[in-house]
C-alpha atoms as a PDB file:
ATOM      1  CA  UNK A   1      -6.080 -11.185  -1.186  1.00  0.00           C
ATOM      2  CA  UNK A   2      -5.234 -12.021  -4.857  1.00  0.00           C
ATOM      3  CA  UNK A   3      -2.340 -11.531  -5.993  1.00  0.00           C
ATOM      4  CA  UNK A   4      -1.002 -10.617  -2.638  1.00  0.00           C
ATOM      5  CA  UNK A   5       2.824 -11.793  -1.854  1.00  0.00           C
ATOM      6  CA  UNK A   6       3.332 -14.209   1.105  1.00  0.00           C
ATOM      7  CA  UNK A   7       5.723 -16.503   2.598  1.00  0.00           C
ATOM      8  CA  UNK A   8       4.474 -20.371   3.196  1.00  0.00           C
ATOM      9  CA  UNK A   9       5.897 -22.471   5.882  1.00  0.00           C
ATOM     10  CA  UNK A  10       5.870 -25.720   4.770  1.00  0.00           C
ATOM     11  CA  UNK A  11       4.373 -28.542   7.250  1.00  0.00           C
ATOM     12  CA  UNK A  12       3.923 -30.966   4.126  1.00  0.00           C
ATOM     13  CA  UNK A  13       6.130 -31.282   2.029  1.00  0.00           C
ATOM     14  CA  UNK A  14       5.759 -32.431  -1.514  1.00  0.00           C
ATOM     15  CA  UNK A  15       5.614 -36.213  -1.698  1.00  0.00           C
ATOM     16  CA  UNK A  16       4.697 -36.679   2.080  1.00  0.00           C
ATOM     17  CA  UNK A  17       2.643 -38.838   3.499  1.00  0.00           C
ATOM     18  CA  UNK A  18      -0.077 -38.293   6.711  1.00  0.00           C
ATOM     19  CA  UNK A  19      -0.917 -41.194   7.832  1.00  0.00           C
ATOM     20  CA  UNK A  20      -4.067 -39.545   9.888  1.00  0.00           C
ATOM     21  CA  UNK A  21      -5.914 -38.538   6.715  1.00  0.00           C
ATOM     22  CA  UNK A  22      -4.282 -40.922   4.048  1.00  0.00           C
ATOM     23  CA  UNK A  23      -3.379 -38.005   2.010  1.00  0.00           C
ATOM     24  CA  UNK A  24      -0.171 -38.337  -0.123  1.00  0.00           C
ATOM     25  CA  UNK A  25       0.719 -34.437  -0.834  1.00  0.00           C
ATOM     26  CA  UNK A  26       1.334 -33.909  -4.238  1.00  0.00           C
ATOM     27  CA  UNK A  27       1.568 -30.318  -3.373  1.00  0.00           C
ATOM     28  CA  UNK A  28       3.840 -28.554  -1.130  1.00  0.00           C
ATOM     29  CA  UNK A  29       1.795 -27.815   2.064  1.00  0.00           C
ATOM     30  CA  UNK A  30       1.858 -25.117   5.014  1.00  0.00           C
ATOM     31  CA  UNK A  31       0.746 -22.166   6.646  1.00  0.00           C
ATOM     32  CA  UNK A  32       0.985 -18.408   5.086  1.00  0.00           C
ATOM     33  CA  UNK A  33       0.462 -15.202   7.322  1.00  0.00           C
ATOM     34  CA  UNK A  34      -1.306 -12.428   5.827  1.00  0.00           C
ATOM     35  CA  UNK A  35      -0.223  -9.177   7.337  1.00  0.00           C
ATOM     36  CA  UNK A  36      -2.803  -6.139   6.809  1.00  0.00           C
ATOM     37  CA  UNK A  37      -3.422  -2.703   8.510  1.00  0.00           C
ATOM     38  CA  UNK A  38      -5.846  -4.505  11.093  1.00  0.00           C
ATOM     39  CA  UNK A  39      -4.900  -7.414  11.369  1.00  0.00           C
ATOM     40  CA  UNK A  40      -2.981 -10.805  10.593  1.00  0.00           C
ATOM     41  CA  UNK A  41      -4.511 -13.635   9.140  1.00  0.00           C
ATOM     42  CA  UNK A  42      -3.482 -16.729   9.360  1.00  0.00           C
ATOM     43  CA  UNK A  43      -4.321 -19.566   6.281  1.00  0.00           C
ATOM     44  CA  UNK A  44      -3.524 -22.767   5.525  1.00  0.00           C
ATOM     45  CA  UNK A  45      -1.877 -23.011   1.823  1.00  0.00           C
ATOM     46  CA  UNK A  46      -0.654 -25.165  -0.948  1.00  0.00           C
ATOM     47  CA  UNK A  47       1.733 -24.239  -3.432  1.00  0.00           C
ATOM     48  CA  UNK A  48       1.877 -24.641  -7.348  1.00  0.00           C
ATOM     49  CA  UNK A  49       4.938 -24.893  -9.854  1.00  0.00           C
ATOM     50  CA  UNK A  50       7.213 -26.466  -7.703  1.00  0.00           C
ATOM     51  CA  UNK A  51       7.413 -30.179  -7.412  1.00  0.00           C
ATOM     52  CA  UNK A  52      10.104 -30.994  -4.805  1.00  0.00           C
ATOM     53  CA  UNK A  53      10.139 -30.644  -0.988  1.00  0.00           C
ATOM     54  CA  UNK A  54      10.942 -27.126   0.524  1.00  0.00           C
ATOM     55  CA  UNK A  55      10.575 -25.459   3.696  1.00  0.00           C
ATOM     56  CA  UNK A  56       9.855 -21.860   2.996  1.00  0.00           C
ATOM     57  CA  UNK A  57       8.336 -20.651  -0.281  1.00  0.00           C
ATOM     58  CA  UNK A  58       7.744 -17.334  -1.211  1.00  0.00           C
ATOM     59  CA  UNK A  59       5.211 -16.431  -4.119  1.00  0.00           C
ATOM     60  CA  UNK A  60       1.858 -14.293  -4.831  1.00  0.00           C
ATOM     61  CA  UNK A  61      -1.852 -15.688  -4.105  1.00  0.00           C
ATOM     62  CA  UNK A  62      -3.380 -16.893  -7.475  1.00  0.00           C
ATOM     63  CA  UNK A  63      -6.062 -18.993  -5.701  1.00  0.00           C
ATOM     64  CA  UNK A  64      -8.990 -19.074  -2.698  1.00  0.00           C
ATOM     65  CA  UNK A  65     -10.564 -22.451  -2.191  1.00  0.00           C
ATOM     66  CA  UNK A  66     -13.967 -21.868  -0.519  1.00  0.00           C
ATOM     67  CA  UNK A  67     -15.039 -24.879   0.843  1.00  0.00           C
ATOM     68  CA  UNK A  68     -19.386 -25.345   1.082  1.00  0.00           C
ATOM     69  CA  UNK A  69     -19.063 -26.828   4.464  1.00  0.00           C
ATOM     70  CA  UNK A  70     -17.302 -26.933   7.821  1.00  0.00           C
ATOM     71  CA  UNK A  71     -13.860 -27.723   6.085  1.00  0.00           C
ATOM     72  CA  UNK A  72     -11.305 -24.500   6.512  1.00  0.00           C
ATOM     73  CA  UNK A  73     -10.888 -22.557   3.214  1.00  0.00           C
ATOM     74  CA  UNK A  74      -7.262 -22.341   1.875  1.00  0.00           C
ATOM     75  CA  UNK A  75      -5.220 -20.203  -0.667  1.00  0.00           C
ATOM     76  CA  UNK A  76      -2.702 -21.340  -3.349  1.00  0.00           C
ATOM     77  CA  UNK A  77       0.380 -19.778  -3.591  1.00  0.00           C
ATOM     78  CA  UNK A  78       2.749 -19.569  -7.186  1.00  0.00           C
ATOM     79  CA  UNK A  79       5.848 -18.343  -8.513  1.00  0.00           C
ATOM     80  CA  UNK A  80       5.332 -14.597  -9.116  1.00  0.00           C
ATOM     81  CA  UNK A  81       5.769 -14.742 -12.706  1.00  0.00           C
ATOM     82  CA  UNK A  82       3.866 -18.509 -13.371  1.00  0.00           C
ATOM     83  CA  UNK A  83       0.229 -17.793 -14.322  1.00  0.00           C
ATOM     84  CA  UNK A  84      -2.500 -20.545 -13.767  1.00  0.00           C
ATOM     85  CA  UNK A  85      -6.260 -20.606 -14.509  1.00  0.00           C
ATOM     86  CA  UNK A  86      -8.990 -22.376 -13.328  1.00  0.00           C
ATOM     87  CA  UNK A  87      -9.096 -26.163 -14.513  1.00  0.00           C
ATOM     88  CA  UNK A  88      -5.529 -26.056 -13.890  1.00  0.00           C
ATOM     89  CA  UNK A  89      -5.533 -25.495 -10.246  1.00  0.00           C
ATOM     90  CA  UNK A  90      -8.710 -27.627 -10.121  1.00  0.00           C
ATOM     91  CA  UNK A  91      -6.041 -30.745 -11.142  1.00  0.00           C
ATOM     92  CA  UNK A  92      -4.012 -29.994  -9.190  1.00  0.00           C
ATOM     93  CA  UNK A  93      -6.030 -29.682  -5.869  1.00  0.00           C
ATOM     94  CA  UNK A  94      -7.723 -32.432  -6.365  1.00  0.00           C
ATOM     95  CA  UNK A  95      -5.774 -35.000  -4.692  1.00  0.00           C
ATOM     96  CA  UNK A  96      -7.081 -32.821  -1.340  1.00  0.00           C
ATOM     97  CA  UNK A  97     -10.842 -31.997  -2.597  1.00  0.00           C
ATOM     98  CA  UNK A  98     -11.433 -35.916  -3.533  1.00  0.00           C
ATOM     99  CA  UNK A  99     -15.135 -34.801  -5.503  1.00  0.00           C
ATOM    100  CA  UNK A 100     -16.345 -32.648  -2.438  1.00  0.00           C
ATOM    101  CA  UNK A 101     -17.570 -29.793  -3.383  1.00  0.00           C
ATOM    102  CA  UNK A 102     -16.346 -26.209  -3.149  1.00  0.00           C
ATOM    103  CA  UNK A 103     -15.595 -22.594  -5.064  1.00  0.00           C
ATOM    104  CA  UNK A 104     -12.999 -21.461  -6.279  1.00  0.00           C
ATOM    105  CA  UNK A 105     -11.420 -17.698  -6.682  1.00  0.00           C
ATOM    106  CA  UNK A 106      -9.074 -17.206  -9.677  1.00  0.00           C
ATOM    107  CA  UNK A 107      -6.213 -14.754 -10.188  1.00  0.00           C
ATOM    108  CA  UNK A 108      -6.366 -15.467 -13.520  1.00  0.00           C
ATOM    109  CA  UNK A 109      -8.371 -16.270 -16.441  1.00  0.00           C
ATOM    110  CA  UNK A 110      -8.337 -16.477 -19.997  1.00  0.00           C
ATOM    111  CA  UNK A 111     -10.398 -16.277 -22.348  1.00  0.00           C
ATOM    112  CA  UNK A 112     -11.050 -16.436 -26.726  1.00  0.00           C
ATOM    113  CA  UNK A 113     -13.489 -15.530 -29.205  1.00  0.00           C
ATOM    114  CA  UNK A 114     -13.946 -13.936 -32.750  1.00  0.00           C
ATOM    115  CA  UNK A 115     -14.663 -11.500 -34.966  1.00  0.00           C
ATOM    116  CA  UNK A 116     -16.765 -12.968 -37.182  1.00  0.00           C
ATOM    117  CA  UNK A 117     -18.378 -11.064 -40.523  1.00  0.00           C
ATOM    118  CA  UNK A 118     -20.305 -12.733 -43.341  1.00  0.00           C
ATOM    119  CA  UNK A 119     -21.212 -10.792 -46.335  1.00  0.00           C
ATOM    120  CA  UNK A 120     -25.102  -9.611 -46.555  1.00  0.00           C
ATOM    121  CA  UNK A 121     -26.511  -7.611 -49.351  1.00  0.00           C
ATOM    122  CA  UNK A 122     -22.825  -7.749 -51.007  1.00  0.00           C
ATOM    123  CA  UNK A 123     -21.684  -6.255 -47.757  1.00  0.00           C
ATOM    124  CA  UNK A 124     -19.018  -7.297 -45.319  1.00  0.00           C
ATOM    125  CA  UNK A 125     -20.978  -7.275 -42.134  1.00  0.00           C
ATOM    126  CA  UNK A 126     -19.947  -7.676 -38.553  1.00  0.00           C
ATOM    127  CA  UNK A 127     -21.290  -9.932 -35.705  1.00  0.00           C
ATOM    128  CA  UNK A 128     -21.291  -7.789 -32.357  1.00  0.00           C
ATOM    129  CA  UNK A 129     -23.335  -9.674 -29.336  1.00  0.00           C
ATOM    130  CA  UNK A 130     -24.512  -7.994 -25.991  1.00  0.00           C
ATOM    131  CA  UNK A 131     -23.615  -9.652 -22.775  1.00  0.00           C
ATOM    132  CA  UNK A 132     -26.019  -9.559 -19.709  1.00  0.00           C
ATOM    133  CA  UNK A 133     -23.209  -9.245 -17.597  1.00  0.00           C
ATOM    134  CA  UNK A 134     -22.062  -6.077 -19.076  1.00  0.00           C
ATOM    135  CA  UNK A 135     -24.387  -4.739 -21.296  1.00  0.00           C
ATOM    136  CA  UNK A 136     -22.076  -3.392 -23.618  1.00  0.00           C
ATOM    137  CA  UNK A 137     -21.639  -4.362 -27.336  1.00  0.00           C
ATOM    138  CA  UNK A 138     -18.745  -6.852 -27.396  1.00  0.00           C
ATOM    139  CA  UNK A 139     -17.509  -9.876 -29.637  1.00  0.00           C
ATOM    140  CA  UNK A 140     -18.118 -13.854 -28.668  1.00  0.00           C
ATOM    141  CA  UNK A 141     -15.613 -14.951 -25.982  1.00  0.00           C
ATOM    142  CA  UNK A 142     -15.124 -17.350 -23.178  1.00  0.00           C
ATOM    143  CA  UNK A 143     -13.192 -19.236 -20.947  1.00  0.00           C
ATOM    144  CA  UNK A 144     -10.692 -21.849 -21.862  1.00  0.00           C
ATOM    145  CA  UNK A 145     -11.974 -25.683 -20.883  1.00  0.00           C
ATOM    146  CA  UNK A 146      -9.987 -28.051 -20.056  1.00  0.00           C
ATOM    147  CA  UNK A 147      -8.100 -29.948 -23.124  1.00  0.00           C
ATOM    148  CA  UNK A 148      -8.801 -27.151 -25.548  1.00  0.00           C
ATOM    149  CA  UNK A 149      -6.173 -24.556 -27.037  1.00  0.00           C
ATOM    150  CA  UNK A 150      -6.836 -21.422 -28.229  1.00  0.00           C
ATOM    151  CA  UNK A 151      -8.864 -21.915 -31.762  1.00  0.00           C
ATOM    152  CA  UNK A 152     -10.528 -24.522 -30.552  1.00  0.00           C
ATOM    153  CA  UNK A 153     -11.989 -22.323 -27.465  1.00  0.00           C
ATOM    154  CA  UNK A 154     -13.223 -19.492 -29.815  1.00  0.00           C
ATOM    155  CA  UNK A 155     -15.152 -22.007 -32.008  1.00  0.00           C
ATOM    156  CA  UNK A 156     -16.627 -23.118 -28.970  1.00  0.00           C
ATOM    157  CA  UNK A 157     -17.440 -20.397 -27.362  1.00  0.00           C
ATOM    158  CA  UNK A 158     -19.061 -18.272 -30.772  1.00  0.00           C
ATOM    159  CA  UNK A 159     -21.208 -21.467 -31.514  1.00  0.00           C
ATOM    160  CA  UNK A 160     -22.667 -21.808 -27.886  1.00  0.00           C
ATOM    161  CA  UNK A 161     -23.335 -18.034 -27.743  1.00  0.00           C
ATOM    162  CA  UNK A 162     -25.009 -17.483 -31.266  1.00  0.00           C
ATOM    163  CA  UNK A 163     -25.039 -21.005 -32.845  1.00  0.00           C
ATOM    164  CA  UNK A 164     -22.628 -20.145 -35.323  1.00  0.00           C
ATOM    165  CA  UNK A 165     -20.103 -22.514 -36.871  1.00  0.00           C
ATOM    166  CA  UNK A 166     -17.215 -20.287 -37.684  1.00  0.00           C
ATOM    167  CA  UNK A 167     -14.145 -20.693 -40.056  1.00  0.00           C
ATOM    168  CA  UNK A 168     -10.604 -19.287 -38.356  1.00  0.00           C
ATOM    169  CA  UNK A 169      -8.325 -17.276 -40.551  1.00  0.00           C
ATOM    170  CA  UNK A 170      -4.857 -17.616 -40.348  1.00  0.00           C
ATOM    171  CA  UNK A 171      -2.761 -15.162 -39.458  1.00  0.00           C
ATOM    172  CA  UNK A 172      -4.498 -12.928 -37.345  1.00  0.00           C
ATOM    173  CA  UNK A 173      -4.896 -12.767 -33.593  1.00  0.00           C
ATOM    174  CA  UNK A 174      -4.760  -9.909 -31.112  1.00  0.00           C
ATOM    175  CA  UNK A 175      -4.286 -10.478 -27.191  1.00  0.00           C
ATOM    176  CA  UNK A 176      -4.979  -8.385 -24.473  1.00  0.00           C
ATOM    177  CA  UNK A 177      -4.705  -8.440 -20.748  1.00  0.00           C
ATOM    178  CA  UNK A 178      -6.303  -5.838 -18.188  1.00  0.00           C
ATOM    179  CA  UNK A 179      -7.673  -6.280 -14.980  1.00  0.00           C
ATOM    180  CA  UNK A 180     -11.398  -6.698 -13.338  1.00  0.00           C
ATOM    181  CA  UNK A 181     -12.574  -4.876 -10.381  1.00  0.00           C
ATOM    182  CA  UNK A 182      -8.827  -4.164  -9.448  1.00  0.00           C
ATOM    183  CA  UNK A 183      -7.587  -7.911  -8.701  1.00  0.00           C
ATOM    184  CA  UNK A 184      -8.586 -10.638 -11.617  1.00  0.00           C
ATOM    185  CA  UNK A 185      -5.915 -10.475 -14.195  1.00  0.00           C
ATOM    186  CA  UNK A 186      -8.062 -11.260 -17.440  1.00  0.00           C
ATOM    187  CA  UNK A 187      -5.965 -12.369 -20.912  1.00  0.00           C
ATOM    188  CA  UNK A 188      -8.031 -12.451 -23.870  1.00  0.00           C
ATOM    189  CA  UNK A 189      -7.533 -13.598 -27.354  1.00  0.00           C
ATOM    190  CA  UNK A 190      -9.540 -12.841 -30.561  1.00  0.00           C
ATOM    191  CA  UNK A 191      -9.529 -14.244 -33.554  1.00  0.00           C
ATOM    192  CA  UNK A 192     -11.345 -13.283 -37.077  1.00  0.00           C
ATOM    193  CA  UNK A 193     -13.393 -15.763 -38.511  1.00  0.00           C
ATOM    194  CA  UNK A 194     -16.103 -16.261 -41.492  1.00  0.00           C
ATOM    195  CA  UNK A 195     -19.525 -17.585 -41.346  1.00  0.00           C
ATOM    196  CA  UNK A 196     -21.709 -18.736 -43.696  1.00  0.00           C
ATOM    197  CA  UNK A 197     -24.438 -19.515 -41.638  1.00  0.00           C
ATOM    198  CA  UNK A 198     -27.419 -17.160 -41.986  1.00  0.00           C
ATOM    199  CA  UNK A 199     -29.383 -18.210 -38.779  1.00  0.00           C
ATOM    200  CA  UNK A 200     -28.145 -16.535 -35.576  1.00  0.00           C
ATOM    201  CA  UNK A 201     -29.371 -18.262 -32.261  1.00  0.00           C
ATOM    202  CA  UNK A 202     -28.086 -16.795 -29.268  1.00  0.00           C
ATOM    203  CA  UNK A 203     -27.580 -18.845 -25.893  1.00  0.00           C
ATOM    204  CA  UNK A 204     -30.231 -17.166 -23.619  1.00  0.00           C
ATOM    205  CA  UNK A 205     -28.898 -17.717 -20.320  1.00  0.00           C
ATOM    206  CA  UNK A 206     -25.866 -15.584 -20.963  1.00  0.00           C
ATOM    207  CA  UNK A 207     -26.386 -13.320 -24.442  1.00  0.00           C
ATOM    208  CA  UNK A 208     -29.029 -10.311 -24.434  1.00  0.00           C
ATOM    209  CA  UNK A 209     -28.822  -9.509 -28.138  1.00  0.00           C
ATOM    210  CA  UNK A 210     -27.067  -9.321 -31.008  1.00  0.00           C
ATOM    211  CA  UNK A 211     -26.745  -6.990 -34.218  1.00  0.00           C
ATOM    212  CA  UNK A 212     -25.201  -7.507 -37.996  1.00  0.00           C
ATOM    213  CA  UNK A 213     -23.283  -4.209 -38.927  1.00  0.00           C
ATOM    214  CA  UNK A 214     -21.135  -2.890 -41.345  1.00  0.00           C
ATOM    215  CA  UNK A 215     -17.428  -1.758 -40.261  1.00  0.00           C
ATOM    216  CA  UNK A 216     -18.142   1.930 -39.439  1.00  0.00           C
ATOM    217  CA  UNK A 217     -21.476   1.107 -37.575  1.00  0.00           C
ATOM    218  CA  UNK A 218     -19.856  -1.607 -35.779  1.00  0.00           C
ATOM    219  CA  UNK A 219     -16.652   0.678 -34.894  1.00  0.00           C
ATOM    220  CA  UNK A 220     -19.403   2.980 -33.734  1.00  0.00           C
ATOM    221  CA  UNK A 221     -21.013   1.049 -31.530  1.00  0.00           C
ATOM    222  CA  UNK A 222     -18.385  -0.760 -29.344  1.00  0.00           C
ATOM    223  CA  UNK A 223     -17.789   1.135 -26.429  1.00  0.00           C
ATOM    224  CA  UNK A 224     -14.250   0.339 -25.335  1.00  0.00           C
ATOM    225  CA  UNK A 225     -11.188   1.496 -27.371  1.00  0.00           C
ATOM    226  CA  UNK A 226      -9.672  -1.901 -26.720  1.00  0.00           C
ATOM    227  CA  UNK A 227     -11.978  -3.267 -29.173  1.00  0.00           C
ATOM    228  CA  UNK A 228     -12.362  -0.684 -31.570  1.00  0.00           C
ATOM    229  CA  UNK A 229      -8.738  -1.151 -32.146  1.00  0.00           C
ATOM    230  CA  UNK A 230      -8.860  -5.142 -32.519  1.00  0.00           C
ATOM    231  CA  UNK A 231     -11.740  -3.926 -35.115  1.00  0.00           C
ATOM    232  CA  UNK A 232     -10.072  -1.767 -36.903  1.00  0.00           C
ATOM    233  CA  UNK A 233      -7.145  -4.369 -36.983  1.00  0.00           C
ATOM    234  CA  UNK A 234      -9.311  -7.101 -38.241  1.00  0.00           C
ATOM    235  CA  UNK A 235     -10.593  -4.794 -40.911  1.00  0.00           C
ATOM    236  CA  UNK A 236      -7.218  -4.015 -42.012  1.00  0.00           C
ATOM    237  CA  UNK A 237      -6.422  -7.254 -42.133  1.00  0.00           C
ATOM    238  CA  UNK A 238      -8.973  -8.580 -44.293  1.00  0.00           C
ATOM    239  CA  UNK A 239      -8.360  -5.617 -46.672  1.00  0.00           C
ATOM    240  CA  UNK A 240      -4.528  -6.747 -46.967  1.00  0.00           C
ATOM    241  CA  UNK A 241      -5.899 -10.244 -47.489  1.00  0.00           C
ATOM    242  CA  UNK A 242      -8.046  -9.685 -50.082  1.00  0.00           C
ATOM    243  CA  UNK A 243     -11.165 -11.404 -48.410  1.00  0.00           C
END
């Protein structure tokens, strides 16, 4: 259903009132039908990035609100080429969720992290961490929270997963996007950043281990060519920079 393109009739317009549940819309609000070889469903949808009244909108699925009792679920509908993640929708639903509780299913997400090398035995080395999720050899990275940018999410995210306190380096940064299991369209950005810190505690819940290598062990051991080539980048980098 993500991603899908549908056509919303709108029953609520933006700025309505309903007088029955005391809801002012701050969302357009209506009904989408999604056609498939079966069957047709029918769902009950709000719509993002456009904030006056309409009566038809047209736009791609970026959203399922599962609801964790009797209430209907819904979907939220964009602009094709507008991209929203997770605590963004969350604001703006929440004039209809009130604090009740429910899951939501995101299009998109993005995340940040580092490559981050101190120097041991007079040696550049390289942080690589393992994820239980994936089991492959990877760098730090997470989600974007709410009021962060960029930077600020890949210091986070490096010192919850190792307990690392990392220094950025200006002038590098390498974003890519690809997709998981066919429908989540994933943008991730990585930084390269210093540590002094000699201690490396990793956050047990989501990290199964970690490893200090040198470049060509480190280039070695990452699986995906992805990030062998934001490796060999950061490398590269650092040699131009002198560090």
């Amino acid at each position: 259903m993500l991603g899908k393109n549908v056509r919303v009739r709108i029953t609520k317009p933006f700025n309505s009132f309903d007088s029955k549940t005391g809801i002012q819309y701050q969302l357009n609000f209506g009904i989408a039908e999604i056609k498939t070889e079966k069957k047709n469903f029918i769902y009950s949808a709000c719509v993002m990035g456009i904030n006056h009244p309409v009566n038809i909108f047209e736009g791609r699925i970026i959203a399922v609100v599962r609801h964790q009792d009797k209430r209907p679920n819904y979907i939220v509908v964009a602009p094709k080429k507008s991209r929203y993640i997770n605590f963004e929708i969350e604001d703006a639903i929440r004039f209809l969720e009130k604090g009740r509780r429910y899951s939501l299913e995101c299009l998109y997400e993005s995340s940040c992290g580092a490559v981050v090398f101190r120097t041991i035995g007079g040696e550049r080395r390289f942080l690589l961490i393992k994820n239980k999720r994936s089991s492959h050899w990877g760098f730090p990275k997470g989600h974007i929270e709410r009021g962060e940018n960029e930077i600020a999410t890949a210091k986070r995210e490096v010192l919850e997963e190792t307990g690392l306190h990392i220094h950025i380096i200006e002038g590098f940064s390498s974003t890519s996007e690809y997709k998981i299991a066919a429908k989540v369209e994933k943008r991730v950005t990585i930084f390269v950043a210093s540590t002094t810190d000699t201690q490396t505690t990793i956050q047990q819940e989501e990290i199964e281990d970690y490893i200090w290598l040198s470049y060509d062990n480190a280039l070695s051991t990452l699986k995906f060519e992805n990030d062998k080539s934001i490796l060999s980048s950061a490398q590269e980098f650092l040699a131009q920079k002198n560090i």
